[in-house]
PDB file of N, CA and C in Angstrom:
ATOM      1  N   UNK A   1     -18.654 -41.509  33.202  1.00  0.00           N
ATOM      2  CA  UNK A   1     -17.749 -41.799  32.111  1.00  0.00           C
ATOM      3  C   UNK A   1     -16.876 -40.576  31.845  1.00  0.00           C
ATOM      4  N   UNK A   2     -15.787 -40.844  31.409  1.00  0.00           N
ATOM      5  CA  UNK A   2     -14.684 -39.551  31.025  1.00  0.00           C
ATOM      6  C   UNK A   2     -13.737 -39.296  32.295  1.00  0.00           C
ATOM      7  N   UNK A   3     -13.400 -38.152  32.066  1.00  0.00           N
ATOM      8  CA  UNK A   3     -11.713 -37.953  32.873  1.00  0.00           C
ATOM      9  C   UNK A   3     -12.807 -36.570  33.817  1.00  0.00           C
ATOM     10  N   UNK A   4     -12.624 -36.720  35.021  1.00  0.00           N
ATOM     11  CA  UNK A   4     -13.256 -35.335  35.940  1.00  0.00           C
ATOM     12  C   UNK A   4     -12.458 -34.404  35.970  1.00  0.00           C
ATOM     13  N   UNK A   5     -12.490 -33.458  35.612  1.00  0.00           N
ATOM     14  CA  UNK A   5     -11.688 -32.883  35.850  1.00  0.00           C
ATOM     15  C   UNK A   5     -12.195 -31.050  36.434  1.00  0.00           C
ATOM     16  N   UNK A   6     -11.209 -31.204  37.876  1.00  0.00           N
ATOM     17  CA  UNK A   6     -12.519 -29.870  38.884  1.00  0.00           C
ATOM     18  C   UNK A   6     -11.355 -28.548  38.675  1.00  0.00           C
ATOM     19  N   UNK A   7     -12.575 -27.891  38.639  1.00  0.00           N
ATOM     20  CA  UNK A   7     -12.194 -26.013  38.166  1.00  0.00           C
ATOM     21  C   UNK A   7     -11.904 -25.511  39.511  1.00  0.00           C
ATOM     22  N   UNK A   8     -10.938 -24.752  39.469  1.00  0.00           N
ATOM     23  CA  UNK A   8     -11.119 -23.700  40.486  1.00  0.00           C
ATOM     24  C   UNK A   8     -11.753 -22.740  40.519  1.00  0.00           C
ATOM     25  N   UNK A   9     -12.214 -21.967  41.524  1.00  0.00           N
ATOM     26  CA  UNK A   9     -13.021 -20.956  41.259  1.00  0.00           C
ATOM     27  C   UNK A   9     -12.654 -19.621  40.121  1.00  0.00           C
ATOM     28  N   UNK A  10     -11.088 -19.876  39.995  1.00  0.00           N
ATOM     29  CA  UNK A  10     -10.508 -18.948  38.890  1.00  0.00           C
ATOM     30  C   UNK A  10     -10.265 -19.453  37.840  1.00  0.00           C
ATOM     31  N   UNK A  11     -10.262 -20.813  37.444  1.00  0.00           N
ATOM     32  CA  UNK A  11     -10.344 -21.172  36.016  1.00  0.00           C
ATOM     33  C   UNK A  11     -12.235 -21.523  35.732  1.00  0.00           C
ATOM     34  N   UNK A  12     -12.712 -21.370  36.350  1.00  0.00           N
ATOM     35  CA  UNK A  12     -14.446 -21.451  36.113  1.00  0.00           C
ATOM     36  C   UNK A  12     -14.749 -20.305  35.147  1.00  0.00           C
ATOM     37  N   UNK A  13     -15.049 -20.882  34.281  1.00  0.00           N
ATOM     38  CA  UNK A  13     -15.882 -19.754  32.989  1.00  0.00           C
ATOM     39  C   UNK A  13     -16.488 -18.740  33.351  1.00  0.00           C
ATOM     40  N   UNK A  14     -17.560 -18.950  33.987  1.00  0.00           N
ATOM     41  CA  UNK A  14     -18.813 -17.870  34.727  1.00  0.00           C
ATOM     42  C   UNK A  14     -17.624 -17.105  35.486  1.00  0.00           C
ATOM     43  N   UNK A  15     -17.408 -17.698  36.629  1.00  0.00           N
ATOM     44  CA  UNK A  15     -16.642 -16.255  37.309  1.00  0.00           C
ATOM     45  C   UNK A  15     -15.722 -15.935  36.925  1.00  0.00           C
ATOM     46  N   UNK A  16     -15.057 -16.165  35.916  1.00  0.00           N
ATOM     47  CA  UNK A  16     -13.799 -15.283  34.671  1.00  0.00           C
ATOM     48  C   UNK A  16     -15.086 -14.172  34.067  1.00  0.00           C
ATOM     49  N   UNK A  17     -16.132 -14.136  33.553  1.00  0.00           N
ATOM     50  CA  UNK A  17     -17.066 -13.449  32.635  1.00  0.00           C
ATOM     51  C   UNK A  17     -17.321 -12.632  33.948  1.00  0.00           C
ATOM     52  N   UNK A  18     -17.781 -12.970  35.406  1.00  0.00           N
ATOM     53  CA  UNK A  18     -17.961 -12.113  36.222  1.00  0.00           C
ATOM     54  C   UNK A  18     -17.031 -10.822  36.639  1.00  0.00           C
ATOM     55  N   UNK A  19     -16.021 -11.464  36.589  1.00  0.00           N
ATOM     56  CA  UNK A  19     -14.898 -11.046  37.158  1.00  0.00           C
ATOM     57  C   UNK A  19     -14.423  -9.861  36.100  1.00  0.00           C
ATOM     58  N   UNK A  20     -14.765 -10.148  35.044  1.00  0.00           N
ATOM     59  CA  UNK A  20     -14.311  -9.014  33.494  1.00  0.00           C
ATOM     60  C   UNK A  20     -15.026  -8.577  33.696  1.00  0.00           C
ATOM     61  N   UNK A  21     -16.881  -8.425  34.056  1.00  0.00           N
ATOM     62  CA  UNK A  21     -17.264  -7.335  33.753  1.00  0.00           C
ATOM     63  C   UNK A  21     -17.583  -5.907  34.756  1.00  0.00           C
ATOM     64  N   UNK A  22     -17.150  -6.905  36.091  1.00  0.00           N
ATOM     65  CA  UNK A  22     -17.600  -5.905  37.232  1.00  0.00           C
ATOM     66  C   UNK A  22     -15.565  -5.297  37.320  1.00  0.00           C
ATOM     67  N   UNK A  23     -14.561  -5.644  36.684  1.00  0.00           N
ATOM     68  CA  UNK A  23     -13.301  -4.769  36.232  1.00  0.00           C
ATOM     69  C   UNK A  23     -13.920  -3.766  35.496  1.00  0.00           C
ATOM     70  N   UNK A  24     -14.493  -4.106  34.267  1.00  0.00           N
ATOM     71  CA  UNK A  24     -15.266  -3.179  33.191  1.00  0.00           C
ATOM     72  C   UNK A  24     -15.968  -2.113  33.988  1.00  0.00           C
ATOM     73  N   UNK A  25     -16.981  -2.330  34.400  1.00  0.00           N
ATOM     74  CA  UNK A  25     -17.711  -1.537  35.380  1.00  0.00           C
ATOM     75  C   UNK A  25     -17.016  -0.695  36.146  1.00  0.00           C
ATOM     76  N   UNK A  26     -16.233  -1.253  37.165  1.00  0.00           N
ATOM     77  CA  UNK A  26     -15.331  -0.092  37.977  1.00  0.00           C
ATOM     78  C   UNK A  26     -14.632   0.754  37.209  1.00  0.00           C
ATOM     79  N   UNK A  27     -13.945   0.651  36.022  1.00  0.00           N
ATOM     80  CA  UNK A  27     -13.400   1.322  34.711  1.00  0.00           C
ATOM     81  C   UNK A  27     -14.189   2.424  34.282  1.00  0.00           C
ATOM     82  N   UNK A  28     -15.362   1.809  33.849  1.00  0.00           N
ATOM     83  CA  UNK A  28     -15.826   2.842  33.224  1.00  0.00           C
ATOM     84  C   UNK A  28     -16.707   4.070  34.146  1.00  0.00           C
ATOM     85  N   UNK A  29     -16.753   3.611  35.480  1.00  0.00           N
ATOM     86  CA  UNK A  29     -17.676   4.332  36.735  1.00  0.00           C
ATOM     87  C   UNK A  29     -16.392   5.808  37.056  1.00  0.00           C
ATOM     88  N   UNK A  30     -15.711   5.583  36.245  1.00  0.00           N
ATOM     89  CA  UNK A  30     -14.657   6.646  36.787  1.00  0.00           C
ATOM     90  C   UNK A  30     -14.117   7.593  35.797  1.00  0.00           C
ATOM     91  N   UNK A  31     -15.073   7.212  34.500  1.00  0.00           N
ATOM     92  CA  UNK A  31     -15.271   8.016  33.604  1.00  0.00           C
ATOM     93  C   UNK A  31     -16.502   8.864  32.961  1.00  0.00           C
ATOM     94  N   UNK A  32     -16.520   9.760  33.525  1.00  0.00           N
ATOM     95  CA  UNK A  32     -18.388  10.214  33.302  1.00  0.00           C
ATOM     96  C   UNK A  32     -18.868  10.444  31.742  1.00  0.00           C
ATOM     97  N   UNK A  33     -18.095  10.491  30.762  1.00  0.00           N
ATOM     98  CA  UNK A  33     -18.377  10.521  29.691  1.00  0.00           C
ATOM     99  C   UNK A  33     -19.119   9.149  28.812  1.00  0.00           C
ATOM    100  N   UNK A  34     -18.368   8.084  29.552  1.00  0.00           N
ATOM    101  CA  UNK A  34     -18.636   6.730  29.140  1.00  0.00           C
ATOM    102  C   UNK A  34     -20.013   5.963  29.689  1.00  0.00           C
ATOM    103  N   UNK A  35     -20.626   5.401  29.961  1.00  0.00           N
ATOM    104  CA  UNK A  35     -21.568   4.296  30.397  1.00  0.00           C
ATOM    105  C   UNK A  35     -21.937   3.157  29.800  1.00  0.00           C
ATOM    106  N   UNK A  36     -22.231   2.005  31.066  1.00  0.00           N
ATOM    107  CA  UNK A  36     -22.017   0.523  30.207  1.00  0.00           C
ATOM    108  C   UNK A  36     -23.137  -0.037  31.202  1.00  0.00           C
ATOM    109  N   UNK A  37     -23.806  -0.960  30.549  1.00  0.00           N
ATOM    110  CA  UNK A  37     -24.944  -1.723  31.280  1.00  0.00           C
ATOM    111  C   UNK A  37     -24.482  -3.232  30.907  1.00  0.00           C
ATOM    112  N   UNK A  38     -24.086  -3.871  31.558  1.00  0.00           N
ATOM    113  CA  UNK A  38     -23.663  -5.391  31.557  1.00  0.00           C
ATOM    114  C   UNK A  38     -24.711  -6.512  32.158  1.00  0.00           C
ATOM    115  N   UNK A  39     -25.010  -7.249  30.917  1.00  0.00           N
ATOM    116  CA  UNK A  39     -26.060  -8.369  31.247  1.00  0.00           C
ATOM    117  C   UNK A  39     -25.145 -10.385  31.111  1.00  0.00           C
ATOM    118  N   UNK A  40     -25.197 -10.614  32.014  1.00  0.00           N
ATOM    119  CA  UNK A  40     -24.805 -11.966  32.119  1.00  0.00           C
ATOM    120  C   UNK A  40     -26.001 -13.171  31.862  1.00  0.00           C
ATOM    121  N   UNK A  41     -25.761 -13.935  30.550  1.00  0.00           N
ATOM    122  CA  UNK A  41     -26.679 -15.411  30.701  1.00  0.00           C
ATOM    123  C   UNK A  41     -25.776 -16.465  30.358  1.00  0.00           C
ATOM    124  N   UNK A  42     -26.052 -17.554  31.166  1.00  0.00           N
ATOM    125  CA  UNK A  42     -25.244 -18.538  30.965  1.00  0.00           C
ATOM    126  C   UNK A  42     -26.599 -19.734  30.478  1.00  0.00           C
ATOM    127  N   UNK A  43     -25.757 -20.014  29.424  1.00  0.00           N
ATOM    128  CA  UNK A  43     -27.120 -21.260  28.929  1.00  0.00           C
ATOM    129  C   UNK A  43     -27.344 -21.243  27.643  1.00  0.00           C
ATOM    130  N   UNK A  44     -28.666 -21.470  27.368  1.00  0.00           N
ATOM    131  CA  UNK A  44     -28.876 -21.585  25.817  1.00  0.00           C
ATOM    132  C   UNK A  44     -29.355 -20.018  25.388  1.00  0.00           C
ATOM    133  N   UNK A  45     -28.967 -20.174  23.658  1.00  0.00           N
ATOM    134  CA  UNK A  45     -29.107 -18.598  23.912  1.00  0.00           C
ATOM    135  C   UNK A  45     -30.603 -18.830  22.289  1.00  0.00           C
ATOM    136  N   UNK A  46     -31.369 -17.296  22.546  1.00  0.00           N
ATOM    137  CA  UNK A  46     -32.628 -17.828  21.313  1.00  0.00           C
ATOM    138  C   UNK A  46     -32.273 -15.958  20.690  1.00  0.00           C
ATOM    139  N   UNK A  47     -32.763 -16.229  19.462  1.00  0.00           N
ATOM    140  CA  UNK A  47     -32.220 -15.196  18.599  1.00  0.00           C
ATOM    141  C   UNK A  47     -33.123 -14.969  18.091  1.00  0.00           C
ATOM    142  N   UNK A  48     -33.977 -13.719  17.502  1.00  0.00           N
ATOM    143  CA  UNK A  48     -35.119 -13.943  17.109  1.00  0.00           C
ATOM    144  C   UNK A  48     -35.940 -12.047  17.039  1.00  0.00           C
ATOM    145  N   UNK A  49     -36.657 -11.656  16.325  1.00  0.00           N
ATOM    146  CA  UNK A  49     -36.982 -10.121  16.038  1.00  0.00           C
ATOM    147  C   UNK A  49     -37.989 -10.339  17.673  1.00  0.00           C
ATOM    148  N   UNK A  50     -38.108  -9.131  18.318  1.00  0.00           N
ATOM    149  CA  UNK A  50     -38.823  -9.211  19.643  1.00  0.00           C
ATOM    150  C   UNK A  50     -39.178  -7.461  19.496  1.00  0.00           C
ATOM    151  N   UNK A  51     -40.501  -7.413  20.157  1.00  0.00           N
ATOM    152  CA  UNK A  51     -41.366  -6.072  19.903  1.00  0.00           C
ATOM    153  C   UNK A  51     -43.020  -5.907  18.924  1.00  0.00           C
ATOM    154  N   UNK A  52     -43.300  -5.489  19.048  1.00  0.00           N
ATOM    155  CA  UNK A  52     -44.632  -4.796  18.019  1.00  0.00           C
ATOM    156  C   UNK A  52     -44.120  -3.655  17.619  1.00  0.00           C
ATOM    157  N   UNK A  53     -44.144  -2.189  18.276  1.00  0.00           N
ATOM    158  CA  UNK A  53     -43.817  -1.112  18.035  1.00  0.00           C
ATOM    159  C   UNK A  53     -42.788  -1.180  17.153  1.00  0.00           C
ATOM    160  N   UNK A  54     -42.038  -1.412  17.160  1.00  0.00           N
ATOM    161  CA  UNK A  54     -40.552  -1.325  17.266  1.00  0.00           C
ATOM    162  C   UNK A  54     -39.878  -2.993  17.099  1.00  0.00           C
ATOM    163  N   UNK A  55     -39.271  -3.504  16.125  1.00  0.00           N
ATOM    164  CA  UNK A  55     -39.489  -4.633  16.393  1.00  0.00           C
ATOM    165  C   UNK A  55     -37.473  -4.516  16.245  1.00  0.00           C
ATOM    166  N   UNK A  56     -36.803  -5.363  16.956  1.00  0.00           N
ATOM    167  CA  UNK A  56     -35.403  -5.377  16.896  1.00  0.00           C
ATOM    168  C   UNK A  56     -34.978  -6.623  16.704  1.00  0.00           C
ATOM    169  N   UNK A  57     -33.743  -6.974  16.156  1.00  0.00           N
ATOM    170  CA  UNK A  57     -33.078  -8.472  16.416  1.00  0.00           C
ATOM    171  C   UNK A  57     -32.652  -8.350  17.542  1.00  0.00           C
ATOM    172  N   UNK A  58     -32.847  -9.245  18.646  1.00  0.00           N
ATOM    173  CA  UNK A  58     -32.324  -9.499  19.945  1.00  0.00           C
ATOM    174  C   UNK A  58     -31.693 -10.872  20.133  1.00  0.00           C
ATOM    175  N   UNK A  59     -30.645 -11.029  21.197  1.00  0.00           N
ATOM    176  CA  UNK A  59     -30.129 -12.207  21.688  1.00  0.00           C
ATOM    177  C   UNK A  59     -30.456 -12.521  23.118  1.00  0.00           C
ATOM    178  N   UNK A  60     -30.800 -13.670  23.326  1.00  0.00           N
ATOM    179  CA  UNK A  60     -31.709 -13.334  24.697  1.00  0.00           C
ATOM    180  C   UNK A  60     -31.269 -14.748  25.127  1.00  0.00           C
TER     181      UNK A  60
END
């Protein structure tokens, strides 16, 4: 049911988010003052305090 309608690999969500962060990455690899750790999830997301020690709000 509905209208199909097919992505190219450059209008596809995920590899637009890929594509920004490994730009990001090469960016900031050429600045030694800076550093960036980039995590990708695609899906449902759960929100919620995580730890004993140390307990933080996380998005996971």
């Amino acid at each position: 049911a509905g209208l199909k309608i097919h992505m190219s690999q450059k209008s596809n969500p995920v590899n637009k988010v890929i594509s920004l962060a490994l730009d990001m990455k090469r960016h900031v690899m050429s600045n030694e003052v800076f550093q960036i750790k980039i995590g990708i999830h695609y899906g449902n997301v759960i929100a919620g305090v995580i730890g004993h020690h140390k307990p933080q709000f996380s998005l996971i």
